[in-house]
N, C-alpha and C. Protein backbone atom coordinates (compact mmCIF):
# COMPACT_ATOMS: atom_id res chain seq x y z
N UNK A 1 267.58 -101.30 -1.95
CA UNK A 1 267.12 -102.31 -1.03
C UNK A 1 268.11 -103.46 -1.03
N UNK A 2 268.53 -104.21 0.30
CA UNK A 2 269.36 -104.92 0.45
C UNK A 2 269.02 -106.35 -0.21
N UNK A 3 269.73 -107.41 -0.79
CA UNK A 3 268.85 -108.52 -1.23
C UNK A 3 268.47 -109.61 0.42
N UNK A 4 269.46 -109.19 1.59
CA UNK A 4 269.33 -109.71 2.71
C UNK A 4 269.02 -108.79 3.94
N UNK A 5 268.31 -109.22 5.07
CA UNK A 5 268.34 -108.45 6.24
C UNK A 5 268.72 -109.42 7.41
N UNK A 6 269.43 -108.99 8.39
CA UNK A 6 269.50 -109.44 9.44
C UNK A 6 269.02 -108.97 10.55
N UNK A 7 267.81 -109.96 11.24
CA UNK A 7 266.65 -109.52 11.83
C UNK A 7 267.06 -110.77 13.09
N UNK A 8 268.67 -111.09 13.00
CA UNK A 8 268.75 -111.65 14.74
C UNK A 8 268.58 -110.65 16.06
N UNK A 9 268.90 -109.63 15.72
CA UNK A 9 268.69 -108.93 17.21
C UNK A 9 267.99 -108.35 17.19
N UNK A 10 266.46 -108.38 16.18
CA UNK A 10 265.26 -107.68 16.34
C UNK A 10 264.77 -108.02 17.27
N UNK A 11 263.58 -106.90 17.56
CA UNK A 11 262.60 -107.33 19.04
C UNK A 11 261.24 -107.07 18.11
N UNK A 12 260.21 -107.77 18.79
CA UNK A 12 258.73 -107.97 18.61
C UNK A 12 258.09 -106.87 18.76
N UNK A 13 257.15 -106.33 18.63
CA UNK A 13 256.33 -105.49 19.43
C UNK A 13 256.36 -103.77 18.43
N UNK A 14 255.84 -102.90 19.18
CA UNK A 14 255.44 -101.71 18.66
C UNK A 14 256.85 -100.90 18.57
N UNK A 15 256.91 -100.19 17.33
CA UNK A 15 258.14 -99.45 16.89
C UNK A 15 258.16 -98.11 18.05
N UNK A 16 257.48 -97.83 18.39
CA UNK A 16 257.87 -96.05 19.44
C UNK A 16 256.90 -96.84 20.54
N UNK A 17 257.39 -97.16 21.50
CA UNK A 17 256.87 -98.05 22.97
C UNK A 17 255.55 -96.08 23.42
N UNK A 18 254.60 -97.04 23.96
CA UNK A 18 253.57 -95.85 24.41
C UNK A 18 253.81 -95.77 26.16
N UNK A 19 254.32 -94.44 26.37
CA UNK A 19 254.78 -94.75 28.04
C UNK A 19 253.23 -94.42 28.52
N UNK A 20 253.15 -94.90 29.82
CA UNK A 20 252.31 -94.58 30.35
C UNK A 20 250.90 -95.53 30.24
N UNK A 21 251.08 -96.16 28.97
CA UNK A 21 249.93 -96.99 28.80
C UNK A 21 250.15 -98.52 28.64
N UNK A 22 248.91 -99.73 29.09
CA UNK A 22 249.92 -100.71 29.17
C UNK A 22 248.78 -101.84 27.94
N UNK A 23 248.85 -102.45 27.50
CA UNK A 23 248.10 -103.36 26.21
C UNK A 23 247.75 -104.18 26.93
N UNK A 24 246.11 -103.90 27.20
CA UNK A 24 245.54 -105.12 27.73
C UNK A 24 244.33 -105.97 26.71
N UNK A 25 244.00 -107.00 26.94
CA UNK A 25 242.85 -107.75 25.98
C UNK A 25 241.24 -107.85 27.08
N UNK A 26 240.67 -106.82 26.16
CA UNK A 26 238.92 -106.64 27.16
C UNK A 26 238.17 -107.22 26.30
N UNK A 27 236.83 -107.63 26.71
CA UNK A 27 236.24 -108.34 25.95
C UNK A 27 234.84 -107.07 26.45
N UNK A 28 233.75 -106.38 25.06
CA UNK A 28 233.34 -105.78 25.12
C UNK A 28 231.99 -106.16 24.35
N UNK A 29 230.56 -105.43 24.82
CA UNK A 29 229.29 -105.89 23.71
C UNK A 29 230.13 -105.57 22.54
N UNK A 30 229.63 -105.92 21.61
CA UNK A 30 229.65 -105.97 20.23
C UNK A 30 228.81 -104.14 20.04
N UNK A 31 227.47 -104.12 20.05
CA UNK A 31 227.04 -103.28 20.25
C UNK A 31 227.83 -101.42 20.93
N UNK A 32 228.71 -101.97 21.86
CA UNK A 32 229.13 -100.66 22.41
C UNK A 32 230.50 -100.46 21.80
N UNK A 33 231.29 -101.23 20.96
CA UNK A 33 232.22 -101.18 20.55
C UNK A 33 232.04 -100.81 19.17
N UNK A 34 231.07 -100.96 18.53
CA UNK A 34 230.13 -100.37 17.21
C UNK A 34 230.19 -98.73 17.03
N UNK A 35 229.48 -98.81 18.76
CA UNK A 35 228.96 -97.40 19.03
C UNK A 35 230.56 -96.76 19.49
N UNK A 36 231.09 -96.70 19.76
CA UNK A 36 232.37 -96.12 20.10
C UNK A 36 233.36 -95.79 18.59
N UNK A 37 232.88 -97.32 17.47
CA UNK A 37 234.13 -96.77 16.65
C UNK A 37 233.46 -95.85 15.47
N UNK A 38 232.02 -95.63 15.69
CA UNK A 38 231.01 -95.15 14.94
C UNK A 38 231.34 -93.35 15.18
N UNK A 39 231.54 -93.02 16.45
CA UNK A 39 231.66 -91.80 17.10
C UNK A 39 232.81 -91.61 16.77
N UNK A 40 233.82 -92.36 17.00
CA UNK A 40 235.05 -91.81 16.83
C UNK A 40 235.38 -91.75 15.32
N UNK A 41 234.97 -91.98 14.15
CA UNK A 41 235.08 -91.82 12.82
C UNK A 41 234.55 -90.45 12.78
N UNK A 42 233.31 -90.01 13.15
CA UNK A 42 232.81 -88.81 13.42
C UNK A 42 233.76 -87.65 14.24
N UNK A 43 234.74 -88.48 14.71
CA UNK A 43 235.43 -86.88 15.54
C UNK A 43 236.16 -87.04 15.10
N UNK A 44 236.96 -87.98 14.61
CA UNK A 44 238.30 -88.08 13.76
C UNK A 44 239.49 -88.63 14.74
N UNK A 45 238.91 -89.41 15.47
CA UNK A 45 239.69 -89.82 16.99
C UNK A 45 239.57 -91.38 17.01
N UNK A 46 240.88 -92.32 17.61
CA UNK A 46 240.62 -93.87 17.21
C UNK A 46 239.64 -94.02 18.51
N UNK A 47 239.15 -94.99 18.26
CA UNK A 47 237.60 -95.94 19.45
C UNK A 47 238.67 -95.96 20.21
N UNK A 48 240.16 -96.42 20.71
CA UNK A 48 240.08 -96.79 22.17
C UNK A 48 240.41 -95.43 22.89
N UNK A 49 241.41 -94.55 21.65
CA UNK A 49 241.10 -93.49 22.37
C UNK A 49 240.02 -92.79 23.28
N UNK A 50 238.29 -93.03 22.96
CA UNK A 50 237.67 -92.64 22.97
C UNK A 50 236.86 -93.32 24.44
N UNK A 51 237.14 -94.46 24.14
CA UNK A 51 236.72 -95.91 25.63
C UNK A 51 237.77 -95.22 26.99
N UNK A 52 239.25 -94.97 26.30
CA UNK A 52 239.92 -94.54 27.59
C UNK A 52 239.74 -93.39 27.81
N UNK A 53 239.12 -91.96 27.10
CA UNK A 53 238.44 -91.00 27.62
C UNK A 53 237.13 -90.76 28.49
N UNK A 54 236.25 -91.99 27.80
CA UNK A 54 235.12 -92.25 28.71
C UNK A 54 235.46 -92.85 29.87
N UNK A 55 236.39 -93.87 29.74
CA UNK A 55 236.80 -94.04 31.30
C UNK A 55 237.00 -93.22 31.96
N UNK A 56 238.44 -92.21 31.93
CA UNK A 56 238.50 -91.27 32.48
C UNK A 56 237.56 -90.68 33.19
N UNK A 57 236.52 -89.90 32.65
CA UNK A 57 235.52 -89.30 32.51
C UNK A 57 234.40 -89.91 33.96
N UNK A 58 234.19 -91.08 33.66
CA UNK A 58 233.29 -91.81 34.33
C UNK A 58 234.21 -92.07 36.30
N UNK A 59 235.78 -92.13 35.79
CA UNK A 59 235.98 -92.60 37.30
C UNK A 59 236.75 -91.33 38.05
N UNK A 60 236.54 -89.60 37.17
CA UNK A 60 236.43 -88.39 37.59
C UNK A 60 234.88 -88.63 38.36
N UNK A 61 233.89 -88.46 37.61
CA UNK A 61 233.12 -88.30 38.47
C UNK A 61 232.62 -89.39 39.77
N UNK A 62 233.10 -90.48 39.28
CA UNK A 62 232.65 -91.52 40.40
C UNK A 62 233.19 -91.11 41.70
N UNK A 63 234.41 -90.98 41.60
CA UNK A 63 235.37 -90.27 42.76
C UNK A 63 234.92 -89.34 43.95
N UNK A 64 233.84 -88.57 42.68
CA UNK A 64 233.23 -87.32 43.33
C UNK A 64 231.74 -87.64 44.14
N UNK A 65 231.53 -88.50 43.85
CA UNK A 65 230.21 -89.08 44.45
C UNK A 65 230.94 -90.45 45.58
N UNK A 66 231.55 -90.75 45.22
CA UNK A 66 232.46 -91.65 46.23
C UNK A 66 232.39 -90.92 47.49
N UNK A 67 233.17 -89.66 47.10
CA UNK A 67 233.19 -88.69 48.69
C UNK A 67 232.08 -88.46 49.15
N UNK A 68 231.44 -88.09 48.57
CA UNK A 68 230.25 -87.34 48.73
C UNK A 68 229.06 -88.16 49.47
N UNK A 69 229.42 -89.70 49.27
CA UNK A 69 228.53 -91.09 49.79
C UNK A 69 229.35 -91.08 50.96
N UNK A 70 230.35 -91.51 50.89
CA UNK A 70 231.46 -91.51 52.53
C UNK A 70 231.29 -90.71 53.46
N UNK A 71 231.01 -89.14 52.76
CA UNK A 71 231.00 -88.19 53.96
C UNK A 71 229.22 -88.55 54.82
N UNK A 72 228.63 -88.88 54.02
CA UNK A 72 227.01 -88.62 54.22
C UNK A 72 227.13 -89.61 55.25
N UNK A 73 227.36 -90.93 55.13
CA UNK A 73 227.62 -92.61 56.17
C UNK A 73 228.44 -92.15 57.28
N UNK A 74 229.38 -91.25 57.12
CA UNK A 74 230.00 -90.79 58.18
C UNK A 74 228.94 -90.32 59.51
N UNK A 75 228.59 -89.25 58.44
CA UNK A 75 227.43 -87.47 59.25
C UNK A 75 226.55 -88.53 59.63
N UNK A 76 225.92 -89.97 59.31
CA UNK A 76 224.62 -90.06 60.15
C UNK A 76 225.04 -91.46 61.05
N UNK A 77 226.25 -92.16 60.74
CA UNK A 77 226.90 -92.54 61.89
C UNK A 77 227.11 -92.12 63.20
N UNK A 78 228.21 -90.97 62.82
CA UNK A 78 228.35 -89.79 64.11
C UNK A 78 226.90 -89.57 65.10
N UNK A 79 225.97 -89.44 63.62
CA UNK A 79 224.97 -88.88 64.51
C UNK A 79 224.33 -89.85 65.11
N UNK A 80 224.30 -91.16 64.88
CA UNK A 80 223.60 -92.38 65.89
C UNK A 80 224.68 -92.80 66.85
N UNK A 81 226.01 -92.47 66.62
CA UNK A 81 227.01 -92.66 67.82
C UNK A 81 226.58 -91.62 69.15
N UNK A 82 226.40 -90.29 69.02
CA UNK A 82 225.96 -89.17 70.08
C UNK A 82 224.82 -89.68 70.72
């Protein structure tokens, strides 16, 4: 080990940069953030992993009911336009 380091042209931040994902600050119940890191000790998976899977999850299916509401407002539009 060196008795000195030179840490002028260091940079701040995380050693292997995560592409694709960006570090934001959420403010969450206390309660559901409990329940998330409670589950994820149980699967062996970290809590935000687990928050950004449920996201996922939640705005797959929203998507699908999204259409599914759009098309319906459409069909009884049309049909009070005729």
């Amino acid at each position: 080990m060196k008795a000195e380091y030179d840490f002028s042209k260091a940079k701040r931040g995380a050693v292997v940069p995560q592409t694709g994902k960006t570090r934001i600050t959420i403010y969450l119940d206390d309660a559901i953030l409990e329940e998330f890191r409670v589950r994820a000790d149980a699967a062996g998976k970290g809590y935000q992993t687990l928050i950004n899977d449920a996201l996922r999850e939640y705005l797959s299916k929203d998507s699908g009911n999204l259409e599914e509401t759009l098309r319906k407002v459409i069909r009884e539009e049309m049909g009070r336009a005729a």
